[in-house]
Protein backbone atom coordinates (compact mmCIF):
# COMPACT_ATOMS: atom_id res chain seq x y z
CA UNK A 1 -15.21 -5.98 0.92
CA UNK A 2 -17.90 -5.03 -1.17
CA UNK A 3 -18.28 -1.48 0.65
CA UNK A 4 -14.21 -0.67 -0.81
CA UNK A 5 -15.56 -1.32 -4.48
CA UNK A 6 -17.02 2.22 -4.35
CA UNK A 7 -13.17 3.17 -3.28
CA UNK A 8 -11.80 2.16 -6.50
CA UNK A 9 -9.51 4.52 -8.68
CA UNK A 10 -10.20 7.45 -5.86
CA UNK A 11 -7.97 9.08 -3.42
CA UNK A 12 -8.23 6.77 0.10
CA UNK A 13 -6.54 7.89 3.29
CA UNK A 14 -5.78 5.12 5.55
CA UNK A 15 -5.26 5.69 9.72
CA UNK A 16 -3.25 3.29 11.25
CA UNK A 17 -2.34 1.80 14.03
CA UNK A 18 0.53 3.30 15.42
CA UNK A 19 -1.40 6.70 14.29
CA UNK A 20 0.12 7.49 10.76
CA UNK A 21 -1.71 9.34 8.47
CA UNK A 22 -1.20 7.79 4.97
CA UNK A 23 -2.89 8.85 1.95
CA UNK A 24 -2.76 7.74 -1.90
CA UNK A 25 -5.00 6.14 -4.46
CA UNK A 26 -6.83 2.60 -4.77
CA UNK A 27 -6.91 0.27 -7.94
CA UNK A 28 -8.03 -2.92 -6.63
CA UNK A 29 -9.37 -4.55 -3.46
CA UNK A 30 -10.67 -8.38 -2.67
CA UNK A 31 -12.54 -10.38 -0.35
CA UNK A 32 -9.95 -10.47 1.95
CA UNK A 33 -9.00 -7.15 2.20
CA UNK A 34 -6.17 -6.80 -0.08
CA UNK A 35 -5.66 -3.24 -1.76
CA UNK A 36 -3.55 -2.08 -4.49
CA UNK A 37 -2.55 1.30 -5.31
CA UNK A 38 -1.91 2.48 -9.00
CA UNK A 39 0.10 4.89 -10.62
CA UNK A 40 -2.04 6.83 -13.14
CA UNK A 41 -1.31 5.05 -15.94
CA UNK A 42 -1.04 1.58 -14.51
CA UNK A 43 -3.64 -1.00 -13.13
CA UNK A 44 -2.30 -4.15 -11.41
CA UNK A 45 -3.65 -6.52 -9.24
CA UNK A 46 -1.53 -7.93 -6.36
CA UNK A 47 -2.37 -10.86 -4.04
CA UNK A 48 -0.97 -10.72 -0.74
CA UNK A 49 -0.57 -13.78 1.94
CA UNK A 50 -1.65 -11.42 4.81
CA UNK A 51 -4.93 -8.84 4.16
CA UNK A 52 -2.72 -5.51 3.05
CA UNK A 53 -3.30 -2.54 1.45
CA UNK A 54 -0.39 -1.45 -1.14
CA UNK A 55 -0.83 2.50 -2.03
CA UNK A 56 1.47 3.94 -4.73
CA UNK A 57 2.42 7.76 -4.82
CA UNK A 58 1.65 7.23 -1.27
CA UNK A 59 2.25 10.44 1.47
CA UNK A 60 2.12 10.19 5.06
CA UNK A 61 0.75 13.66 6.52
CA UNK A 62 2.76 14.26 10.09
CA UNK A 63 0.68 16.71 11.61
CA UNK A 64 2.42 18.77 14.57
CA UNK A 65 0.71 19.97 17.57
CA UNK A 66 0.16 23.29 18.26
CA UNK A 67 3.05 23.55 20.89
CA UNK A 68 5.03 22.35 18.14
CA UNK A 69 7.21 24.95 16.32
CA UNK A 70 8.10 22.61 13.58
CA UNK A 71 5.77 23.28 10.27
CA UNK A 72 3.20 19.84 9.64
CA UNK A 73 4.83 18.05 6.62
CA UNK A 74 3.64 15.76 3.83
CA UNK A 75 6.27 12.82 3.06
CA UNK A 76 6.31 11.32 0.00
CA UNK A 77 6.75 7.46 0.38
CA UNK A 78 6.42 5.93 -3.19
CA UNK A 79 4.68 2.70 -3.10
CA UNK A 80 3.82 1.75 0.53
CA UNK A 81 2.36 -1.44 2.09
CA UNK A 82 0.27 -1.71 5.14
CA UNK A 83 -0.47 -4.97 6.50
CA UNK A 84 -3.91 -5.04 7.11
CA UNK A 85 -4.42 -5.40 11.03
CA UNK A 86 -2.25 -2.39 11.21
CA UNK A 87 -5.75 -0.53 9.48
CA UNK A 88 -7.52 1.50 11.78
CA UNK A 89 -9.44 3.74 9.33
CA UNK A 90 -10.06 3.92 5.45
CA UNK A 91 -11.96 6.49 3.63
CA UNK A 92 -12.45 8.53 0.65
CA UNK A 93 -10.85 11.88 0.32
CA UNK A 94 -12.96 15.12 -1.00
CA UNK A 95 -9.92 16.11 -3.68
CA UNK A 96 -11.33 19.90 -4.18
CA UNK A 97 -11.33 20.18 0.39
CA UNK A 98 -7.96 18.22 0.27
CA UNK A 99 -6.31 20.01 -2.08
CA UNK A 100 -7.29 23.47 -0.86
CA UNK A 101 -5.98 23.21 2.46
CA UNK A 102 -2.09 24.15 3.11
CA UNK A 103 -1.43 20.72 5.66
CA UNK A 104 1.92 23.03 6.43
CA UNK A 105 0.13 24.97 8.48
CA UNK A 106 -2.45 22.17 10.06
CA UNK A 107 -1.89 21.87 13.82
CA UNK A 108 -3.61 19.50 15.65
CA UNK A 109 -3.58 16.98 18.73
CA UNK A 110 -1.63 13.83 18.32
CA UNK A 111 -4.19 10.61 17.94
CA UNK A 112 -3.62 7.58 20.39
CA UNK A 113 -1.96 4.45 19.30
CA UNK A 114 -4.25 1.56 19.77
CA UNK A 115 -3.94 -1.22 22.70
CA UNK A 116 -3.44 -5.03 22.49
CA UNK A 117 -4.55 -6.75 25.34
């Protein structure tokens, strides 16, 4: 897990799974893949049974597809926990890009769930 250290106290958005979009900020990770989120003016450390990730002021970003006359949404969800074989994808967000973009207005296609076989 040494590649997440560089992850720490940044903006992560995770891709899971069933194809959520989930986005929030990282305070700690270990070797087996547990990750806590942080408010800003608290640092904890959680250990988990299972290999999670635990985001706080967490959003999920529901992004409608262009047939779609719903407006895309950001959800606030708090302090979330993803258990970490539900993980598809984790990686830094550029703040300025992120924050410049109106994700209201973001249409896109919808991303495949994954199989088990």
């Amino acid at each position: 897990m040494a590649t997440l250290g560089g992850y720490l106290n940044k903006k992560v958005l995770i891709v899971t799974a069933d194809s959520r979009i989930l986005v929030g900020t990282l305070a700690a990770c270990d070797n087996t893949t547990n990750l806590v989120g942080t408010l800003p003016l608290l640092h904890c450390s959680l250990r988990l049974p299972i290999p999670s990730q635990v985001l706080n002021n967490a959003i999920e970003r529901i992004i409608r597809t262009p047939d779609d006359p719903e407006p895309s949404a950001q959800v606030p969800l708090g302090l979330y926990l993803v258990r970490g074989d539900n993980v598809c994808s984790i990686g830094l967000v550029d703040e300025a890009l992120d924050d410049s973009i109106n994700w209201t207005e973001v249409k896109g296609s919808a991303i495949g769930g994954i199989k088990h076989i």
